[in-house]
C-alpha atoms as a PDB file:
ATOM      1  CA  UNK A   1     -14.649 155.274 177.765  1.00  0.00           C
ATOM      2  CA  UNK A   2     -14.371 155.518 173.864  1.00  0.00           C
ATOM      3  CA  UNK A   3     -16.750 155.343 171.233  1.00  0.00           C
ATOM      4  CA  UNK A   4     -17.416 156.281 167.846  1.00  0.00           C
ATOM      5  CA  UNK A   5     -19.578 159.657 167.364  1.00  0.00           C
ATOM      6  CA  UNK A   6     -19.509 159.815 163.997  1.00  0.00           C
ATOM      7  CA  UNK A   7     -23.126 159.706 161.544  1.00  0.00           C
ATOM      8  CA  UNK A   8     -22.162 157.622 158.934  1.00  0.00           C
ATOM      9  CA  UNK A   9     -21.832 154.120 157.551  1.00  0.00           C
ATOM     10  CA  UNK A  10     -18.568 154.362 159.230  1.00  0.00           C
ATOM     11  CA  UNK A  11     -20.343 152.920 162.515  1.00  0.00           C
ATOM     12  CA  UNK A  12     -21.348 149.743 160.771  1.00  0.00           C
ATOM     13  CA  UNK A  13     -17.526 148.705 159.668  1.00  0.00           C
ATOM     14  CA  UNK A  14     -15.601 150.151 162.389  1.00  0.00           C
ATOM     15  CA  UNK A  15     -15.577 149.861 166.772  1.00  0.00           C
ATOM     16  CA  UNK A  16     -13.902 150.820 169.270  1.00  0.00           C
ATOM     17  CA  UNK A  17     -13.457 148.218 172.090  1.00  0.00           C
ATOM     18  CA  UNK A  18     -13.179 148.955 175.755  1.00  0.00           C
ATOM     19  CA  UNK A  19      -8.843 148.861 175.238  1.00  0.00           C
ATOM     20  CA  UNK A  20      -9.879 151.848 173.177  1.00  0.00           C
ATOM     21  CA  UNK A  21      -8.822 149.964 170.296  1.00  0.00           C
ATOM     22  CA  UNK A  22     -10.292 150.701 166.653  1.00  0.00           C
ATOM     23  CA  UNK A  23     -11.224 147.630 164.810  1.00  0.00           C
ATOM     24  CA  UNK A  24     -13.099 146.397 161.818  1.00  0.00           C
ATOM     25  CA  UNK A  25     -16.325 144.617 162.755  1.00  0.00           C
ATOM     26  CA  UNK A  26     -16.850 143.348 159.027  1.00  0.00           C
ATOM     27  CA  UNK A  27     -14.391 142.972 155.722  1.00  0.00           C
ATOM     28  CA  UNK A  28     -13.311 146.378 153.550  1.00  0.00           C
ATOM     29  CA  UNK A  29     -13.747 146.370 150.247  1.00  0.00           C
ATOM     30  CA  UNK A  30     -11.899 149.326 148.753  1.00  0.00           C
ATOM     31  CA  UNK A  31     -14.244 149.399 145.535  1.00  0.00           C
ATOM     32  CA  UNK A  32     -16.921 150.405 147.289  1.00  0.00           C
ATOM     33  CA  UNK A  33     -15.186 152.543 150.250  1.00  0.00           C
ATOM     34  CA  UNK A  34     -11.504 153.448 150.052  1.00  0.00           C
ATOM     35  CA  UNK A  35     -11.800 156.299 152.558  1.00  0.00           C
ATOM     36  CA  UNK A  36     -13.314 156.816 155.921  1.00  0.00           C
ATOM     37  CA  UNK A  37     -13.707 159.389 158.094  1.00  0.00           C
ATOM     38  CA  UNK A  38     -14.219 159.220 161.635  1.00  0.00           C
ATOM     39  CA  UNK A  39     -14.741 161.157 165.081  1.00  0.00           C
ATOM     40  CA  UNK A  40     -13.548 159.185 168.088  1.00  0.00           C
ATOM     41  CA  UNK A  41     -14.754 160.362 171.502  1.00  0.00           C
ATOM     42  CA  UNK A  42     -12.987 159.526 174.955  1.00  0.00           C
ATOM     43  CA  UNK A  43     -14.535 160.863 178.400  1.00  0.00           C
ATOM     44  CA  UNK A  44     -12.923 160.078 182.100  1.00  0.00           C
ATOM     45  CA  UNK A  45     -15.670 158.692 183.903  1.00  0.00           C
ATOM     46  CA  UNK A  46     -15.260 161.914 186.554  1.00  0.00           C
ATOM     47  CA  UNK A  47     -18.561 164.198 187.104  1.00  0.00           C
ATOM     48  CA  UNK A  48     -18.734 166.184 185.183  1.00  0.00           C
ATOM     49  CA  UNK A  49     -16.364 163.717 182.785  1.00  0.00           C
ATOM     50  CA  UNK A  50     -13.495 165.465 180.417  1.00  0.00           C
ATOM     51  CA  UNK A  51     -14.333 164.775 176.844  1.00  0.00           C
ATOM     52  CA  UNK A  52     -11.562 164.623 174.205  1.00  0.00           C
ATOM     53  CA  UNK A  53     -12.785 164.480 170.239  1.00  0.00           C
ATOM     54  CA  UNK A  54     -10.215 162.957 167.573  1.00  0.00           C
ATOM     55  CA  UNK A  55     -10.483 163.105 163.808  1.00  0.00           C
ATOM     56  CA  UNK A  56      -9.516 159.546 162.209  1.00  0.00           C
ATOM     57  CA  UNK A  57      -9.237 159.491 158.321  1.00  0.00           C
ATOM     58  CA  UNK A  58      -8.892 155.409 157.119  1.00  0.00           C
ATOM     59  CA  UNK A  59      -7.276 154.668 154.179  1.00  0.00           C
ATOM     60  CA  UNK A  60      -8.106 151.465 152.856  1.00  0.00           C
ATOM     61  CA  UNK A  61      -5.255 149.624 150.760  1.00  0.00           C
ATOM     62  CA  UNK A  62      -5.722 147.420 147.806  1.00  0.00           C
ATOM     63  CA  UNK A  63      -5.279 143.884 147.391  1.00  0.00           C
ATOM     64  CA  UNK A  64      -6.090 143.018 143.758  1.00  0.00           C
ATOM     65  CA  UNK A  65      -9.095 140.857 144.084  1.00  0.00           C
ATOM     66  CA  UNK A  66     -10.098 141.245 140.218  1.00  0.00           C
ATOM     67  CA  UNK A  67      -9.077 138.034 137.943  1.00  0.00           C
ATOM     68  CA  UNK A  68      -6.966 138.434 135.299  1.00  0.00           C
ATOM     69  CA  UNK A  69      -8.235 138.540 131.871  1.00  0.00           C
ATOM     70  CA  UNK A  70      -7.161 137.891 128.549  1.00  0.00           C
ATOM     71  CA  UNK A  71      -7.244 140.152 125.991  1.00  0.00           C
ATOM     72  CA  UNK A  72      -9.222 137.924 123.817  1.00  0.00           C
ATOM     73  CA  UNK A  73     -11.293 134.589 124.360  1.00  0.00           C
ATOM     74  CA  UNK A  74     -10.175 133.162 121.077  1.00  0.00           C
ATOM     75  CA  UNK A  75      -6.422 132.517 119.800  1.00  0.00           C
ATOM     76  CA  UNK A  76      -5.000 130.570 116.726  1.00  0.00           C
ATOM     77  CA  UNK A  77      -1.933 129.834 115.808  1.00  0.00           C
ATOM     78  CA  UNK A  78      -0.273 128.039 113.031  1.00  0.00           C
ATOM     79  CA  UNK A  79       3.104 126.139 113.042  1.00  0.00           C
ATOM     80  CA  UNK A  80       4.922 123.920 111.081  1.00  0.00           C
ATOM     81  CA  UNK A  81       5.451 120.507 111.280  1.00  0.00           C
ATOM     82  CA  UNK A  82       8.632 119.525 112.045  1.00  0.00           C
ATOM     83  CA  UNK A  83       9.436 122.608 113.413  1.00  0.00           C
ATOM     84  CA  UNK A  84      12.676 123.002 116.246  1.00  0.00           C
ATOM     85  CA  UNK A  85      11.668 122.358 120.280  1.00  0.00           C
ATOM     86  CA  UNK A  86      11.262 125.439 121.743  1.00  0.00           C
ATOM     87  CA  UNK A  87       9.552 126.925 118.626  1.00  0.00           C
ATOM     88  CA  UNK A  88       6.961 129.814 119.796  1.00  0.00           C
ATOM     89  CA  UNK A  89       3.660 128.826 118.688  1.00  0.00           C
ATOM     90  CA  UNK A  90       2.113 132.133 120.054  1.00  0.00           C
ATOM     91  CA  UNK A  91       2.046 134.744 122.763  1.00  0.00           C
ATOM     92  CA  UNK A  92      -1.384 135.387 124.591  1.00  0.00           C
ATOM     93  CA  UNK A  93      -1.823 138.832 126.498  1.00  0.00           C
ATOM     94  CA  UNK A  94      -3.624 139.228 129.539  1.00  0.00           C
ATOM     95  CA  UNK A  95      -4.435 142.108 131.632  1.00  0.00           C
ATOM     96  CA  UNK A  96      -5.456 142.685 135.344  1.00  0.00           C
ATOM     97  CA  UNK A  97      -7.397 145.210 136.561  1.00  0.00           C
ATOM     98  CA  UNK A  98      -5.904 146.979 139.131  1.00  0.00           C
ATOM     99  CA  UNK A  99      -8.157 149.930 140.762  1.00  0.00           C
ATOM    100  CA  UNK A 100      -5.354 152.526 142.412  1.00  0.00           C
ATOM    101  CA  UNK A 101      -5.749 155.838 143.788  1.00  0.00           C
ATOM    102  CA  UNK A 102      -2.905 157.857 145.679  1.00  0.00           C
ATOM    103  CA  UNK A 103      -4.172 158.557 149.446  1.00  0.00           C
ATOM    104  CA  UNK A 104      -2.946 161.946 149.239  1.00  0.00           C
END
């Protein structure tokens, strides 16, 4: 038997099934948790039963969820008549926020 014996919100996004497999039971959002940490505890159904404990730390990865933005909500530009094709008429920046810790 395995189960999670850790006090935290960790309970409410994480399980462990009866394969003893660790799964998510709702979606991560790394904004508001990029790290976990967990304490995972197995016992043989003997009497008395063996207990093991195991210390899980979860990482959670980004995926760049943010829109991009421009740099500005107003451009103008100004171009001549008659100018050649493939004249530039202007260059608009844009940015996207990307939120990126190391793990370690």
């Amino acid at each position: 038997m395995h189960r999670l014996v850790s006090e935290s919100e960790a309970q409410e996004d994480f399980s462990v099934n009866s394969s003893g497999d660790m799964v998510t039971v709702r979606p991560l959002d790394r904004e508001s948790h990029e790290m976990y940490e967990l304490i995972v505890r197995a016992e043989t159904r003997a009497s008395p039963p063996l207990v093991a404990h195991a210390r899980l730390l979860i990482h959670v990865g980004d995926t760049n969820d943010n829109p991009p933005r421009f740099e500005t909500d107003r451009y103008t530009a100004v171009i001549d008549e008659g100018s050649p094709l493939g004249t530039q008429v202007i260059q608009v920046a844009l940015f996207v926020i990307m939120v990126y810790k190391p793990f370690f």
